[in-house]
Protein backbone atom coordinates (compact mmCIF):
# COMPACT_ATOMS: atom_id res chain seq x y z
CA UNK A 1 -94.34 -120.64 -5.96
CA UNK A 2 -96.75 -122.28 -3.35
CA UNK A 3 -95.21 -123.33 0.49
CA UNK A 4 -95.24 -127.03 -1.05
CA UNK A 5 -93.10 -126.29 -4.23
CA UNK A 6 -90.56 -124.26 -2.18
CA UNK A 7 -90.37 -127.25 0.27
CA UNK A 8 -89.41 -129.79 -2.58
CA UNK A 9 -87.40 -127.70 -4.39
CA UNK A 10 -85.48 -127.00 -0.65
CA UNK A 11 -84.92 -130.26 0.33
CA UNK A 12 -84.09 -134.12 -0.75
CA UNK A 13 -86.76 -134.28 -3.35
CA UNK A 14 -84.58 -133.46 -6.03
CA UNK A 15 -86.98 -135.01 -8.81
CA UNK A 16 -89.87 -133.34 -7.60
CA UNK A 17 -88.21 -130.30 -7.74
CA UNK A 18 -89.64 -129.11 -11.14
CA UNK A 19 -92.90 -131.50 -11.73
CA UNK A 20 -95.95 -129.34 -12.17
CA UNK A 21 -97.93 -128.92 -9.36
CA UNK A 22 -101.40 -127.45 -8.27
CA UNK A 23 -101.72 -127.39 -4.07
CA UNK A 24 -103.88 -125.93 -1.71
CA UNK A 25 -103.92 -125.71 2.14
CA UNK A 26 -107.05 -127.64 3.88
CA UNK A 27 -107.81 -128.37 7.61
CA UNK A 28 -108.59 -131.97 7.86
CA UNK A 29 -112.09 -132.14 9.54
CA UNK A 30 -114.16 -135.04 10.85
CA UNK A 31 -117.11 -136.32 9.07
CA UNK A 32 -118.88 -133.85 11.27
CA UNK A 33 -116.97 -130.73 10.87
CA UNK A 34 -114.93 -131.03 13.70
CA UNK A 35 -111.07 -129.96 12.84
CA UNK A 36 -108.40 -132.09 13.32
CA UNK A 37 -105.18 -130.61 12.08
CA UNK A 38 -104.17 -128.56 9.03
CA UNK A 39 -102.60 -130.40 5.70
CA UNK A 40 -101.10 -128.83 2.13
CA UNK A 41 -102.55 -130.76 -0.52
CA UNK A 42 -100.62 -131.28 -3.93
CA UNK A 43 -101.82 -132.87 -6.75
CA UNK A 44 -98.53 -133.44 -8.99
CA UNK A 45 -97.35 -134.97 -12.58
CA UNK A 46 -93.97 -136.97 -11.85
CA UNK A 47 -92.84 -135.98 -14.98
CA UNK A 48 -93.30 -133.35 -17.63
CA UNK A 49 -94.18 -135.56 -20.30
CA UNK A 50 -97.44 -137.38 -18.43
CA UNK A 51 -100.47 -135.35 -19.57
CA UNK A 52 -102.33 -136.10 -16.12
CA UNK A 53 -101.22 -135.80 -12.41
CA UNK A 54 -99.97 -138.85 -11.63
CA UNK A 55 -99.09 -138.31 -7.83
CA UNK A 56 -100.85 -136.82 -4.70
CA UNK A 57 -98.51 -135.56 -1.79
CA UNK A 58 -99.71 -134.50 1.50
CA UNK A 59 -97.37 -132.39 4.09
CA UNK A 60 -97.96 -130.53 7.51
CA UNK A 61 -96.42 -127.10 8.75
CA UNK A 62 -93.05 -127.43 11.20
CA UNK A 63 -92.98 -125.63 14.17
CA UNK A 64 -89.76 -124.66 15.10
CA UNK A 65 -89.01 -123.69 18.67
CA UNK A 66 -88.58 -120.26 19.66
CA UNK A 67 -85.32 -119.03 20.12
CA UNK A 68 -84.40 -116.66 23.49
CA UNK A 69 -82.45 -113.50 23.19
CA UNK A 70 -78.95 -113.75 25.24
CA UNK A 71 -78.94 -110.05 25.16
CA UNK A 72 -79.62 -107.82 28.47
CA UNK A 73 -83.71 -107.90 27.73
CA UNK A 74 -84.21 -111.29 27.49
CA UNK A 75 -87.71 -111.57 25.06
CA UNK A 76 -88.36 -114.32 23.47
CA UNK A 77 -87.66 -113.39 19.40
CA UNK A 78 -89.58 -115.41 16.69
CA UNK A 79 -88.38 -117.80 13.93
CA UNK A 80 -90.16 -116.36 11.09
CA UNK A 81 -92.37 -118.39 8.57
CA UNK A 82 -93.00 -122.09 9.13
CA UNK A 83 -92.25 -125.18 6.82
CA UNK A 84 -94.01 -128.26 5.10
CA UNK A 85 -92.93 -131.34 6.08
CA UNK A 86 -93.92 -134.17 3.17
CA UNK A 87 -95.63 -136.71 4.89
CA UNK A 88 -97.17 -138.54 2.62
CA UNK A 89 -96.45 -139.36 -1.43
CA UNK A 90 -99.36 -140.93 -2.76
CA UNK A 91 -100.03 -142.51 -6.16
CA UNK A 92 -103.38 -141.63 -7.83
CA UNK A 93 -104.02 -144.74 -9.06
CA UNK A 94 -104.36 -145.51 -5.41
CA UNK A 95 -106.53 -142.09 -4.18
CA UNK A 96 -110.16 -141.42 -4.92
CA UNK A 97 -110.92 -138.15 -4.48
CA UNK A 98 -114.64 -136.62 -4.36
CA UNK A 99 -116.67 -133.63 -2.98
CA UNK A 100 -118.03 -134.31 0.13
CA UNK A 101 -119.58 -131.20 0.55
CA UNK A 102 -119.45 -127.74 -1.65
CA UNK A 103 -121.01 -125.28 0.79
CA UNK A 104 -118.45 -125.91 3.31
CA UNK A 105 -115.70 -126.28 0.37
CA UNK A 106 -115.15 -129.75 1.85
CA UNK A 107 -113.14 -133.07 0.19
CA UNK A 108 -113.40 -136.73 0.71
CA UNK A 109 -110.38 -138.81 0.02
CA UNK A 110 -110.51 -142.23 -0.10
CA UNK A 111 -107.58 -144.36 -0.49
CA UNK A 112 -107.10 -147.81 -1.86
CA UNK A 113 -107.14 -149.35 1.54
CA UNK A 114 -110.24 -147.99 2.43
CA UNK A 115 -109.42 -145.49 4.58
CA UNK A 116 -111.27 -142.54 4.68
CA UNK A 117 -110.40 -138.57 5.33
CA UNK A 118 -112.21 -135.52 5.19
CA UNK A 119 -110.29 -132.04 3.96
CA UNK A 120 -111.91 -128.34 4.00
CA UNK A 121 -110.59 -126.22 1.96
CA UNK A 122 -108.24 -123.37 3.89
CA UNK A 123 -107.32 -120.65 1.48
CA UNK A 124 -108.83 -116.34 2.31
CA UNK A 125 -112.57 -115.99 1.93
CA UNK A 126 -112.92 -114.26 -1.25
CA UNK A 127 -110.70 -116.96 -3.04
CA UNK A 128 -112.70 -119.48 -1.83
CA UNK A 129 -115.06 -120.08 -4.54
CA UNK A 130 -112.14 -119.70 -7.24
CA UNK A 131 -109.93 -121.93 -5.92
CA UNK A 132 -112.57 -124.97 -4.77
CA UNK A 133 -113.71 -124.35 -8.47
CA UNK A 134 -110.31 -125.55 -9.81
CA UNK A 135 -110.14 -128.56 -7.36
CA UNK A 136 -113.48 -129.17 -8.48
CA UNK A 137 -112.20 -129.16 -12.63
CA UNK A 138 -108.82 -130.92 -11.51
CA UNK A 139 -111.40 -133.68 -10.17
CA UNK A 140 -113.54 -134.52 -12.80
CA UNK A 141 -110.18 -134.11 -15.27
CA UNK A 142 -108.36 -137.05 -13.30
CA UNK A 143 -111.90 -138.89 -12.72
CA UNK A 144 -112.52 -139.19 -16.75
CA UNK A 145 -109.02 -139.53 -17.70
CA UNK A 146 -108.63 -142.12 -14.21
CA UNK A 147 -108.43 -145.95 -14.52
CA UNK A 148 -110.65 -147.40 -12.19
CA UNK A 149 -109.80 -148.08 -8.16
CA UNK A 150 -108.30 -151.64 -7.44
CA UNK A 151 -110.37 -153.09 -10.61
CA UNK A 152 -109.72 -154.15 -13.79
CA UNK A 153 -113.11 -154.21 -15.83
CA UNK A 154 -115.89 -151.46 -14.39
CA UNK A 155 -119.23 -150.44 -15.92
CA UNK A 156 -120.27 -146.68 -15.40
CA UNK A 157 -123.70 -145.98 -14.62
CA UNK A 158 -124.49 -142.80 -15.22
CA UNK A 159 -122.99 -139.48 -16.41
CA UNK A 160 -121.46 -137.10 -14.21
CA UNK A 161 -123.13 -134.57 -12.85
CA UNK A 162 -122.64 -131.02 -13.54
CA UNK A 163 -123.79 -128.25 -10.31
CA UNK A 164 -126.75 -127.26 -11.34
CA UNK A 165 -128.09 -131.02 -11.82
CA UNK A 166 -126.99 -132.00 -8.33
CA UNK A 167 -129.87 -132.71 -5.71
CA UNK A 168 -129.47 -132.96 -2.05
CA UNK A 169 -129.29 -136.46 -2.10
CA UNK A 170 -126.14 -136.61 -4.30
CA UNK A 171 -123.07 -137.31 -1.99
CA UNK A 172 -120.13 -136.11 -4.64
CA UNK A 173 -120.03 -135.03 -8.20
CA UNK A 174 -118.81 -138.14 -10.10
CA UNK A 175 -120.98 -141.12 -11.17
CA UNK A 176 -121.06 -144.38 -9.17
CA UNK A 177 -118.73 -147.22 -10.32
CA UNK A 178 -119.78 -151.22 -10.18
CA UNK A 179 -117.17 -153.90 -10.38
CA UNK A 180 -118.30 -156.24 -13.39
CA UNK A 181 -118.25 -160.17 -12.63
């Protein structure tokens, strides 16, 4: 059980408690590179029957502060572990989500209001691959399977394009989308 799924199933999100859910912890970077802050990513199904994810929720470690020894050698003892707080419970229908780039295992989210952020993958070197691999099939599984982002009639040009088809001039893996008139 991932720091997420222990959070929900801890706290007041009592229907979340048992969804399926596939997270991962990313430091949220500038378009640059530049880190901002760290962020546990979860891409959820609100309910066991849905076949897709139908839910993206974002949360941030809690620091608690240190507690001080009242004994004779005052040193200052630790609270062990740190928390997610859920900051953010997204819909998908409302959450684009696209690699930005693959060598530094980086996301781009954009949400319905236009707002863009930037997410590098934060997981132990030898995982990396692996694990950006899965974000990478959870992707094109909710981009196929997706209705379209604040439209209602789209035309797909294109296919989407596997790794080894990608050139340098390709900013993420999925196919552009055109509003029809």
């Amino acid at each position: 059980m991932g720091d997420l799924q222990k959070a929900l199933a801890s706290g007041e999100y009592n229907e979340l408690k048992h969804c399926p859910l596939f997270e991962s912890d990313f430091v949220q970077v500038t378009k640059t590179g530049e880190v901002a802050n760290r962020v546990t990513v979860g891409i959820a199904a609100s309910s066991l029957s849905l076949a897709l994810p139908d839910l993206m929720l974002l949360a941030r470690p809690v620091e608690y502060p240190r507690e001080e020894c009242t004994c004779k050698r005052p040193k200052p003892k630790l609270v062990p572990g740190e928390q997610l707080q859920l900051f953010a419970l997204l819909p998908l229908k409302f959450v684009r989500i696209f690699i930005h780039d693959r060598t530094r295992y980086q996301l781009k989210v954009r949400l319905a209001s236009g707002r863009l952020f930037y997410l590098q993958l934060l997981v132990h070197p030898p995982e990396l691959d692996c694990v950006f691999k899965q974000w990478i099939q959870l992707l094109y599984r909710l981009y196929v399977c997706q209705p379209p982002l604040c439209c209602d009639r789209v035309i797909v040009i294109g296919e989407p394009q596997l790794p080894s088809q990608r050139t340098k001039d390709s900013e993420d893996l999925f196919p552009v989308r055109r509003r029809l008139p």
